[in-house]
N, C-alpha and C. Protein backbone atom coordinates (compact mmCIF):
# COMPACT_ATOMS: atom_id res chain seq x y z
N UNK A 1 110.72 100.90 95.04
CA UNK A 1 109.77 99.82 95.19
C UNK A 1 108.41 100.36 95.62
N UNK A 2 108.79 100.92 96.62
CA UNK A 2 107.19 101.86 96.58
C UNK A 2 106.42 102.51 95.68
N UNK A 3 107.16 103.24 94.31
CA UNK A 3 106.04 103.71 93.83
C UNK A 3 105.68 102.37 92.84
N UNK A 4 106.54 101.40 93.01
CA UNK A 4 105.68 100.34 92.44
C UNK A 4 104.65 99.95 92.17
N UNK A 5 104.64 99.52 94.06
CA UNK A 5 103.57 99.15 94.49
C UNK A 5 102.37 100.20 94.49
N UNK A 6 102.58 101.63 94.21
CA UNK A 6 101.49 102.49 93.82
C UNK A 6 100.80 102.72 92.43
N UNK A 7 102.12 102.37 91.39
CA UNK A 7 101.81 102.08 90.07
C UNK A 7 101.00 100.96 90.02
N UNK A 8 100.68 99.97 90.60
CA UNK A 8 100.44 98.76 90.06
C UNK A 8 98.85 98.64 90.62
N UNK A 9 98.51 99.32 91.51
CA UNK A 9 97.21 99.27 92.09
C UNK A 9 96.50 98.82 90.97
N UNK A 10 96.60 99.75 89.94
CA UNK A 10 95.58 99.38 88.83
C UNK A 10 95.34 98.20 88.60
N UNK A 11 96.11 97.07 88.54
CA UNK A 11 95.93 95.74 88.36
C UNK A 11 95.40 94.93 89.02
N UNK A 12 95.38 95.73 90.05
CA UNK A 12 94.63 94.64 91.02
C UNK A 12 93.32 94.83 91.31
N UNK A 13 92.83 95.99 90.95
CA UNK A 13 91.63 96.71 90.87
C UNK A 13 89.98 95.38 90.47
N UNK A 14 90.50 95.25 89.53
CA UNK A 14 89.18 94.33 89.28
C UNK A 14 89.36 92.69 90.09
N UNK A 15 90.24 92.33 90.52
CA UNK A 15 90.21 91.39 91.87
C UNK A 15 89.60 92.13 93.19
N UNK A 16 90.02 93.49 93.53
CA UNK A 16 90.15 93.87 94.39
C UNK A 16 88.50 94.22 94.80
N UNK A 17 87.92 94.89 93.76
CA UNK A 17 86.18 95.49 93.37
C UNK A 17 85.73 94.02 93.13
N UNK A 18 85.76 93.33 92.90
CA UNK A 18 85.42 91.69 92.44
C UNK A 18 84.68 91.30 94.20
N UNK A 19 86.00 91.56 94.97
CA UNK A 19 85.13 90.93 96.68
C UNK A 19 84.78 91.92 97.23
N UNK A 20 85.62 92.98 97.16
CA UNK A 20 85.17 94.04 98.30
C UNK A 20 83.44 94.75 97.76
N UNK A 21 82.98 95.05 96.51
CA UNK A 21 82.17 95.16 95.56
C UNK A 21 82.32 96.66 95.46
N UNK A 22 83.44 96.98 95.09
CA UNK A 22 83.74 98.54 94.77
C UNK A 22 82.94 99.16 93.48
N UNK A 23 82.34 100.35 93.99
CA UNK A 23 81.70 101.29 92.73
C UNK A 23 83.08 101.59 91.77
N UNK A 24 82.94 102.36 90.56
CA UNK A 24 84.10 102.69 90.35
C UNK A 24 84.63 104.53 90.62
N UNK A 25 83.67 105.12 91.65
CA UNK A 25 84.35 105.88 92.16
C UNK A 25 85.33 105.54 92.98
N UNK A 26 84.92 104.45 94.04
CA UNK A 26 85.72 103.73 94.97
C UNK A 26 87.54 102.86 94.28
N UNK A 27 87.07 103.15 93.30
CA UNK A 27 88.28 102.31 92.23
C UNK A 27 89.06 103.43 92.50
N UNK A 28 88.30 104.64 92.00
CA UNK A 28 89.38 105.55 91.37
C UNK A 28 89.91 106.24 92.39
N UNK A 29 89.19 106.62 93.61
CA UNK A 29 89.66 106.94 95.12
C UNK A 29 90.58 105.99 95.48
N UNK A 30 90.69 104.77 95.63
CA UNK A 30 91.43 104.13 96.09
C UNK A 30 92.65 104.06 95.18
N UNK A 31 92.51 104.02 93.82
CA UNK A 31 93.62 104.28 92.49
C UNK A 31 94.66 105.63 93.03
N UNK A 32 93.60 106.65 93.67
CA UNK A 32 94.53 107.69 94.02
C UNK A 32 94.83 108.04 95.30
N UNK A 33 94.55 107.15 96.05
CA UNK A 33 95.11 107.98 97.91
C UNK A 33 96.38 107.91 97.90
N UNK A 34 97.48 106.57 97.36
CA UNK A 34 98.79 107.32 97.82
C UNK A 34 99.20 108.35 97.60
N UNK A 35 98.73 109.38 96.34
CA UNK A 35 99.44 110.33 95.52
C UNK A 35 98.67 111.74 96.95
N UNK A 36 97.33 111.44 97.51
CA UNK A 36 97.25 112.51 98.38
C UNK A 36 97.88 113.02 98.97
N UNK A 37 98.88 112.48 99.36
CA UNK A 37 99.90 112.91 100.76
C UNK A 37 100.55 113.58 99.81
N UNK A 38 101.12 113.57 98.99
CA UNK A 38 102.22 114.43 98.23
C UNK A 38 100.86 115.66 97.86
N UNK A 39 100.10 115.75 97.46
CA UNK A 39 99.14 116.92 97.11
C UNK A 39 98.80 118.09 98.15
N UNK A 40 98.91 117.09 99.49
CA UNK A 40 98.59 117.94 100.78
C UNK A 40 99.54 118.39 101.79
N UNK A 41 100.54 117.49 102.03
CA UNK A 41 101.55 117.25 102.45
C UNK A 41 103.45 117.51 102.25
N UNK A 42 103.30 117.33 100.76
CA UNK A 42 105.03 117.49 100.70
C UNK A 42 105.56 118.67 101.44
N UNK A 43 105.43 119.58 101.19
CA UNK A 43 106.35 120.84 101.91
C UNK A 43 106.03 121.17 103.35
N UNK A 44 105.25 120.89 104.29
CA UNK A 44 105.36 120.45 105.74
C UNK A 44 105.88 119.20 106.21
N UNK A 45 105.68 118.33 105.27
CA UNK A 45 106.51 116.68 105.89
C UNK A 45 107.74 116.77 105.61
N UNK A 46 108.11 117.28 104.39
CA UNK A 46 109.63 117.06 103.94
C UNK A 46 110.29 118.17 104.66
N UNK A 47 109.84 119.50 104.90
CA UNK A 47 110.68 120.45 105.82
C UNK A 47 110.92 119.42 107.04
N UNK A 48 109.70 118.68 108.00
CA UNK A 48 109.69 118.26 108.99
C UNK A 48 111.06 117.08 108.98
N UNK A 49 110.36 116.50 108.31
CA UNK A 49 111.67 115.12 107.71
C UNK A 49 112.56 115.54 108.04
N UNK A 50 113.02 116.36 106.98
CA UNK A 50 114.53 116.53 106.90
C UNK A 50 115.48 117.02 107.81
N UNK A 51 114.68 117.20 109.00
CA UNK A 51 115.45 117.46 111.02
C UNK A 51 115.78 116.18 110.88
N UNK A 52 115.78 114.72 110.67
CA UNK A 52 115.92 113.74 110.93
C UNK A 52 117.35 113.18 110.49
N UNK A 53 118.45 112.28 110.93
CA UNK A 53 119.12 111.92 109.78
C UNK A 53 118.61 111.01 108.91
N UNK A 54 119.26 110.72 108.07
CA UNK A 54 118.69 109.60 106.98
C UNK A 54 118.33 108.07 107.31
N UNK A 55 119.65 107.35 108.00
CA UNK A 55 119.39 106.25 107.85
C UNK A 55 118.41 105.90 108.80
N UNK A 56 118.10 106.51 109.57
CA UNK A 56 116.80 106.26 110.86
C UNK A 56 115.52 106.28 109.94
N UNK A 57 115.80 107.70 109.33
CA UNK A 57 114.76 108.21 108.69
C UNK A 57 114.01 106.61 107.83
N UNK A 58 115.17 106.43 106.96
CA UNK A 58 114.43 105.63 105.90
C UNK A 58 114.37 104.59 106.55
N UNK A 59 114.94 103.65 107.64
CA UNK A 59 114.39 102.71 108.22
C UNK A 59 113.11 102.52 108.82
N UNK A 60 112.81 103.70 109.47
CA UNK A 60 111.16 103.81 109.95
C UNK A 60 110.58 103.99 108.52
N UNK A 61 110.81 104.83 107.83
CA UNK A 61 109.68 105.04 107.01
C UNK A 61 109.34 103.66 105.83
N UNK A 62 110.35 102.53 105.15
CA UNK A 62 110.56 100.54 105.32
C UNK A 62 109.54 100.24 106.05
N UNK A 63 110.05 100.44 107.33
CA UNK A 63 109.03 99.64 108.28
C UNK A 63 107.74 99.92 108.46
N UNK A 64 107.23 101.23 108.16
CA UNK A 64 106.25 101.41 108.64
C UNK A 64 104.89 101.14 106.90
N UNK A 65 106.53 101.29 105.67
CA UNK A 65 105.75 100.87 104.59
C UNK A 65 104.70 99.37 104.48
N UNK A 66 106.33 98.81 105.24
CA UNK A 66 106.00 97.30 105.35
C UNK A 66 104.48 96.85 105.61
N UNK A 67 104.07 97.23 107.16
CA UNK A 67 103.44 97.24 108.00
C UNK A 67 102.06 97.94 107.39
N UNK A 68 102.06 98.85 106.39
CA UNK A 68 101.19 99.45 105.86
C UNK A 68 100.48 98.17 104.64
N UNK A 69 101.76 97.33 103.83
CA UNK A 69 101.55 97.09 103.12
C UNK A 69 100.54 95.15 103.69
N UNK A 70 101.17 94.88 104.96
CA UNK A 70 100.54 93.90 104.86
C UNK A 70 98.50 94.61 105.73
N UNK A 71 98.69 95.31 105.90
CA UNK A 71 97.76 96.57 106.42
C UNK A 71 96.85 95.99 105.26
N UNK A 72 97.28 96.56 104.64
CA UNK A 72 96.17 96.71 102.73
C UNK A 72 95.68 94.91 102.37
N UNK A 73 96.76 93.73 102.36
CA UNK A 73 96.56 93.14 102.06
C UNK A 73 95.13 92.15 103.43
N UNK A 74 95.40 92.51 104.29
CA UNK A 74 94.28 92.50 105.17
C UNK A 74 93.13 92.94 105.61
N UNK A 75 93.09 94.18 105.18
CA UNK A 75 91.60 95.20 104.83
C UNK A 75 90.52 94.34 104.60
N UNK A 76 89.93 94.29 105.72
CA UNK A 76 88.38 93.32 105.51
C UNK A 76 87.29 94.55 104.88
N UNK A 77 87.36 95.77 104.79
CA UNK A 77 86.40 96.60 104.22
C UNK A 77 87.39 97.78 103.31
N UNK A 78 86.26 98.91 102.64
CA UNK A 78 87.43 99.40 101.66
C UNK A 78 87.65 100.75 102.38
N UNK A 79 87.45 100.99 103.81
CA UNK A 79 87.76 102.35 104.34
C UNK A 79 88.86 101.63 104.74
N UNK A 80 89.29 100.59 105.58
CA UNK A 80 90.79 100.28 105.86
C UNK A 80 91.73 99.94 104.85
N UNK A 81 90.84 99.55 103.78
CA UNK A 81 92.38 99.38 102.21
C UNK A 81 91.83 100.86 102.03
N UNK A 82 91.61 101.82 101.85
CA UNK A 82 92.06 103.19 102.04
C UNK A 82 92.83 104.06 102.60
N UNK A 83 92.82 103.53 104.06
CA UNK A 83 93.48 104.07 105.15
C UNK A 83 94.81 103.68 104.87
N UNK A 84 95.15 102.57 104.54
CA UNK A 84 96.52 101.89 104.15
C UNK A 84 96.83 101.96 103.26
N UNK A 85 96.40 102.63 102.10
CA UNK A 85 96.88 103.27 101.09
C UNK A 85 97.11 104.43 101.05
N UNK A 86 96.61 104.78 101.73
CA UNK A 86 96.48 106.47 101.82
C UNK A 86 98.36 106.67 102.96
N UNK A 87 98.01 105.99 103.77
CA UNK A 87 98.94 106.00 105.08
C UNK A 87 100.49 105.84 104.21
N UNK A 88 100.32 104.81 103.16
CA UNK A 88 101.62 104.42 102.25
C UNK A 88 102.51 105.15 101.68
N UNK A 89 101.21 105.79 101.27
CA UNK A 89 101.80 107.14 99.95
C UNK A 89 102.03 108.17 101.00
N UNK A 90 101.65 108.27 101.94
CA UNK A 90 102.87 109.56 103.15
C UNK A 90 104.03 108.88 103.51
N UNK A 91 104.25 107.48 103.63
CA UNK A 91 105.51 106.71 104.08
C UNK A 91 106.57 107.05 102.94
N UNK A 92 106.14 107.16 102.58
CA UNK A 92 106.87 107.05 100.82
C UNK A 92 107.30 108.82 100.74
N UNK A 93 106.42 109.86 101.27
CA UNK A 93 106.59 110.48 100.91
C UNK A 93 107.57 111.31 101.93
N UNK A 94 107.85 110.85 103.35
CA UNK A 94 108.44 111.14 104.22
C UNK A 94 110.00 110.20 103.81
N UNK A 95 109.97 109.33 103.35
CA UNK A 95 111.44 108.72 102.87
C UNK A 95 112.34 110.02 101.52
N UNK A 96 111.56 110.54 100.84
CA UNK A 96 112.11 111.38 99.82
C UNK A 96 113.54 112.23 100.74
N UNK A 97 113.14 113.04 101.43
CA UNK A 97 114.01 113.72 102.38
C UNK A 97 115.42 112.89 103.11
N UNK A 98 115.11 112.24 103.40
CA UNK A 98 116.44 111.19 103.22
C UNK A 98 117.35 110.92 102.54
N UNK A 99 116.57 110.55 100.93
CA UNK A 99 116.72 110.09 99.78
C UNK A 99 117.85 111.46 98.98
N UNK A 100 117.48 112.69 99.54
CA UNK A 100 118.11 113.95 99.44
C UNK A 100 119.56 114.47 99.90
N UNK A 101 119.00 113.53 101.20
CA UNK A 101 120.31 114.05 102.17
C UNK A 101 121.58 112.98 101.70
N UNK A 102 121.00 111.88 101.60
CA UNK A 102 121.80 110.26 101.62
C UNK A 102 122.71 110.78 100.16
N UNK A 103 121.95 111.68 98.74
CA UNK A 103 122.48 111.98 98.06
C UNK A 103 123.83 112.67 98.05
N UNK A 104 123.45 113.78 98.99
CA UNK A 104 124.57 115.22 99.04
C UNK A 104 125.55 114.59 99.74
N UNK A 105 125.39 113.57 101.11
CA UNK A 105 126.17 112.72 101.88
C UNK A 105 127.44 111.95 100.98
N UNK A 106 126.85 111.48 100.14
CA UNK A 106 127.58 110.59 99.19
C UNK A 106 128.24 110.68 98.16
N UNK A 107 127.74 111.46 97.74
CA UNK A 107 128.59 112.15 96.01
C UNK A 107 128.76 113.89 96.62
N UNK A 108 129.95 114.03 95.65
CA UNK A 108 130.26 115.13 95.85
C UNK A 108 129.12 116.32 94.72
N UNK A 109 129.00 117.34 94.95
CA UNK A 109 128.03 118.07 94.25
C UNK A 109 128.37 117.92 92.40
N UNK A 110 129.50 117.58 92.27
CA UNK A 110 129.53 117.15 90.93
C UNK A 110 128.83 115.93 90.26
N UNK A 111 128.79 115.39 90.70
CA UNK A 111 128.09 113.84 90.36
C UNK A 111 126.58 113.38 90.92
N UNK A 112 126.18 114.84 91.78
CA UNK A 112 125.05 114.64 91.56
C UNK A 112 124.17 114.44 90.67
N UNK A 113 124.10 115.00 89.51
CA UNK A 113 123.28 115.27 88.42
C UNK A 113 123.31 113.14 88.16
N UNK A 114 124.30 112.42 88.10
CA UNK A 114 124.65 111.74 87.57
C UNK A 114 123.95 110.57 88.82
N UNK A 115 124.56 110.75 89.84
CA UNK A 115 123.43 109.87 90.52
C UNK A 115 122.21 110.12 90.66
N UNK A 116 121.42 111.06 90.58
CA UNK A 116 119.88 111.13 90.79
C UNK A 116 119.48 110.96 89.05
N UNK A 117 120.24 111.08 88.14
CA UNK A 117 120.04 110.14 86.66
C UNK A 117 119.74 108.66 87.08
N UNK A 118 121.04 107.68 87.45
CA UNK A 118 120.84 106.69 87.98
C UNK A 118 119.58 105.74 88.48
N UNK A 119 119.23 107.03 89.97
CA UNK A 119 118.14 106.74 90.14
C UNK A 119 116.97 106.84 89.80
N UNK A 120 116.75 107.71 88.71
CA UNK A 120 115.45 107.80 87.85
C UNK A 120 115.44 106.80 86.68
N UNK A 121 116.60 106.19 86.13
CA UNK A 121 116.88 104.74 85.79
C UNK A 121 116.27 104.04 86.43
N UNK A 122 116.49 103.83 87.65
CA UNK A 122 116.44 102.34 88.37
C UNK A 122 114.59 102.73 88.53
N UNK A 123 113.96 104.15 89.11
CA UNK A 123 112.91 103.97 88.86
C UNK A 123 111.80 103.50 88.17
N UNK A 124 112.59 104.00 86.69
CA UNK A 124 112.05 102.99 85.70
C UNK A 124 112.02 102.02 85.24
N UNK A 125 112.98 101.14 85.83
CA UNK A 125 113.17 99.86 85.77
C UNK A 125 112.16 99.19 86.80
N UNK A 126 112.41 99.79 88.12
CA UNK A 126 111.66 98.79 89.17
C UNK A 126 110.16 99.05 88.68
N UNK A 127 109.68 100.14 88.32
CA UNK A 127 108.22 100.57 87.94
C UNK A 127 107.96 99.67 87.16
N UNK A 128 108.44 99.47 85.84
CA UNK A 128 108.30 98.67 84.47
C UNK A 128 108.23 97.36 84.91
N UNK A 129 109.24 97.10 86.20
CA UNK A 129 109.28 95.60 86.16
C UNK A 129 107.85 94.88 86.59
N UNK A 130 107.43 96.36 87.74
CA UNK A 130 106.24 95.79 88.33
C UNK A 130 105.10 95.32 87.88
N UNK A 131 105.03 96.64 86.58
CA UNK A 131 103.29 96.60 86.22
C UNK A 131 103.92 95.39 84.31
N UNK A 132 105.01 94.68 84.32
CA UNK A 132 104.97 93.25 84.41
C UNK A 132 105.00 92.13 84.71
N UNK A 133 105.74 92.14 85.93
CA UNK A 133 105.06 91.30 87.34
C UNK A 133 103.99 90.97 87.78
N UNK A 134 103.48 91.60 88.21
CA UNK A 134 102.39 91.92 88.72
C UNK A 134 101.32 90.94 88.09
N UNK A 135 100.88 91.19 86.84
CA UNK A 135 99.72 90.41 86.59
C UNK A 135 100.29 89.03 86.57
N UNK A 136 101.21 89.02 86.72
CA UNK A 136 102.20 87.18 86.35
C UNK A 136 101.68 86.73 87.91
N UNK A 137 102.09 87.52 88.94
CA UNK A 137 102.31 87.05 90.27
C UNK A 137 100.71 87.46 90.80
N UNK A 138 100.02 87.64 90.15
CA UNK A 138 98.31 87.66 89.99
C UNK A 138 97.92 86.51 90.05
N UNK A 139 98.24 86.68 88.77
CA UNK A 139 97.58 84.88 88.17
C UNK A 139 98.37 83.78 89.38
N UNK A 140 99.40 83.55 89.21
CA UNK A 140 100.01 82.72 90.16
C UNK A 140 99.28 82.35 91.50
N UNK A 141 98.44 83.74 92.19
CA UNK A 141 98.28 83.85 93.36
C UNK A 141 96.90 82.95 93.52
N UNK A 142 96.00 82.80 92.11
CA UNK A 142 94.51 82.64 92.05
C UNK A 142 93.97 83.93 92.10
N UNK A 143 94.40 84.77 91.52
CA UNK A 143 94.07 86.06 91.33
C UNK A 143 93.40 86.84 93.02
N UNK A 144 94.28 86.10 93.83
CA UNK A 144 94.30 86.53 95.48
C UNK A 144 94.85 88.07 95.65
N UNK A 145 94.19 89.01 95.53
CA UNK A 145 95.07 90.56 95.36
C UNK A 145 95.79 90.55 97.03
N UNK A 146 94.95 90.00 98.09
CA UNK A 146 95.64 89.92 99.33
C UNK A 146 96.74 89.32 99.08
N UNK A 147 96.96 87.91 98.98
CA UNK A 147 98.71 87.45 99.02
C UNK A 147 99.43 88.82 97.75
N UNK A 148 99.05 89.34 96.90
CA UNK A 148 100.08 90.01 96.12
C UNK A 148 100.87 90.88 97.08
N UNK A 149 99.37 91.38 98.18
CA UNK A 149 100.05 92.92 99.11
C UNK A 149 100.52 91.74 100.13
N UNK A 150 100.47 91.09 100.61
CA UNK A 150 101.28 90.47 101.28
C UNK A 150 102.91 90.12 100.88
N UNK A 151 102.70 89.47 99.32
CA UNK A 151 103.96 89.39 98.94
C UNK A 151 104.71 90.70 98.64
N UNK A 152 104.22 91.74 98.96
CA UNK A 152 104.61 93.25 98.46
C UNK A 152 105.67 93.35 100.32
N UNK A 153 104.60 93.04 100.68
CA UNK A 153 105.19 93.28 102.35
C UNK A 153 106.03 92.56 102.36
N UNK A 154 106.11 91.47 101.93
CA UNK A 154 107.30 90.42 102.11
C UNK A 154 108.87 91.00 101.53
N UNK A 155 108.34 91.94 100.30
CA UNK A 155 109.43 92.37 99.70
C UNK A 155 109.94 93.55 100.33
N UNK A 156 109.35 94.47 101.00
CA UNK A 156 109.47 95.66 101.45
C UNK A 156 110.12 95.25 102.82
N UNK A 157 109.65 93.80 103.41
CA UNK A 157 110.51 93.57 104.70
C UNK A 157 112.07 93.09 104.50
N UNK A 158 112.15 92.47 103.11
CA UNK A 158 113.81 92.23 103.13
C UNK A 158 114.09 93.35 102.37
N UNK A 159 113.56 94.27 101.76
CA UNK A 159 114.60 95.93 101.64
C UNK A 159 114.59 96.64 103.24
N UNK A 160 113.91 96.43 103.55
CA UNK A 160 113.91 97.36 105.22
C UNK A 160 115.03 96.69 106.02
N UNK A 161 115.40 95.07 106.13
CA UNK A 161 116.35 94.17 106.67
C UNK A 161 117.60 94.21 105.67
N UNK A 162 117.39 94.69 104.79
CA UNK A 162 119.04 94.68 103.50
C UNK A 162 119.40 96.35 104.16
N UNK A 163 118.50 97.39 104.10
CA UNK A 163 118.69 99.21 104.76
C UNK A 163 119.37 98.71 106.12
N UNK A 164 118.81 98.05 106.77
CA UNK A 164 119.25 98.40 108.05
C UNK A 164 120.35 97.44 108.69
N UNK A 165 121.10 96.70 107.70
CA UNK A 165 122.23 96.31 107.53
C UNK A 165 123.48 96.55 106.74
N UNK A 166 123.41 97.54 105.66
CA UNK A 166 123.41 98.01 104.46
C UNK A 166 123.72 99.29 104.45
N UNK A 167 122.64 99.78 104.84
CA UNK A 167 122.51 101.59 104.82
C UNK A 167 123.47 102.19 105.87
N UNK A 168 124.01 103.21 105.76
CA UNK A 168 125.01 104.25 106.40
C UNK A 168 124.65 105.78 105.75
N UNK A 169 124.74 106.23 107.06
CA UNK A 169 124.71 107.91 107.30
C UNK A 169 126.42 108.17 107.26
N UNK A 170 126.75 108.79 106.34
CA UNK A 170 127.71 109.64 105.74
C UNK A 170 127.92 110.94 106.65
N UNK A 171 128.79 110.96 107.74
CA UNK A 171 129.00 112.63 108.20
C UNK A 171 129.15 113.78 106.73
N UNK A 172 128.49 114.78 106.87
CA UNK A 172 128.90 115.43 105.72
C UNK A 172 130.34 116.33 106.49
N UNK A 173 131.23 116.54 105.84
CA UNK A 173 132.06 117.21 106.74
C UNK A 173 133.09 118.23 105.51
N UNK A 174 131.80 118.55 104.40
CA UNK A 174 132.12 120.15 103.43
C UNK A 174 131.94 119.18 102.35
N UNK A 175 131.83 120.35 101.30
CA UNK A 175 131.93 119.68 100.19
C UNK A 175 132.84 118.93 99.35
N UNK A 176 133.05 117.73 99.06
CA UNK A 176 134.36 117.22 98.16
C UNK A 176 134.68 117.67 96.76
């Protein structure tokens, strides 16, 4: 769901430059801060991460998406819908390491290949679904890009409340 909501920026772009009165460098900076954290970041966050167990892990990193996301939809200027975009795409990028462990936890090394298939399925599904959503739940809104990131937060708060009812840390205890 997160890189959804990073795929889809684009759409909201000309609502978004419409009030805030974004140049279109400011488009394209803001088009790209989540992807920074992975440019600057992956291999010190994800070593760091991965001291963590999972299900903690990915519950903070939910919550703090959440919290990011109604962040963005509140941004009265475009250095704070920066900051909260920018802040997103490290939330996102600190959940991967989890996403790793929760794997090896769960399937035995044979069926890996077959669940992280799965999940590059479902990626493309939730991605696809978005950036057709999205302009539907646009229009719907009065082309309000705030309620969209609001309704983004709304969605990210019942996956963070489904994880943390839901989700389980797997002792690994050898390989099956």
């Amino acid at each position: 769901a997160g890189f959804m909501v990073v795929a889809t920026i684009g759409l909201l772009l000309p609502a978004i430059s419409g009030e805030l009165q974004l140049s279109p460098v400011q488009q394209g900076v803001l088009g790209s801060a989540a992807s920074w954290g992975n440019i600057a970041l992956t291999l010190p966050l994800a070593w760091w991460a991965s001291r963590f167990r999972p299900k903690p892990l990915t519950t903070v990193t939910l919550a703090l998406g959440t919290l990011l996301l109604f962040l963005q939809g509140w941004a009265p200027v475009f250095g704070a819908l920066l900051l909260g975009r920018l802040a997103f795409g490290i939330s996102m990028l600190l959940r991967e390491p989890a996403r790793a462990l929760l794997t090896q936890q769960w399937f035995p090394p044979r069926e890996t290949i077959l669940a992280n298939s799965v999940a590059s399925a479902m990626f493309g599904i939730v991605v696809a679904a978005g950036l057709v959503a999205t302009p539907l739940v646009l229009s719907a809104a009065g082309d309000d890009w705030r309620l969209v990131f609001h309704l983004f937060g709304a969605l990210f708060a019942v996956l963070t409340a489904a994880w943390m009812v839901f989700g389980r840390d797997r002792p690994r205890t050898g390989d099956r």
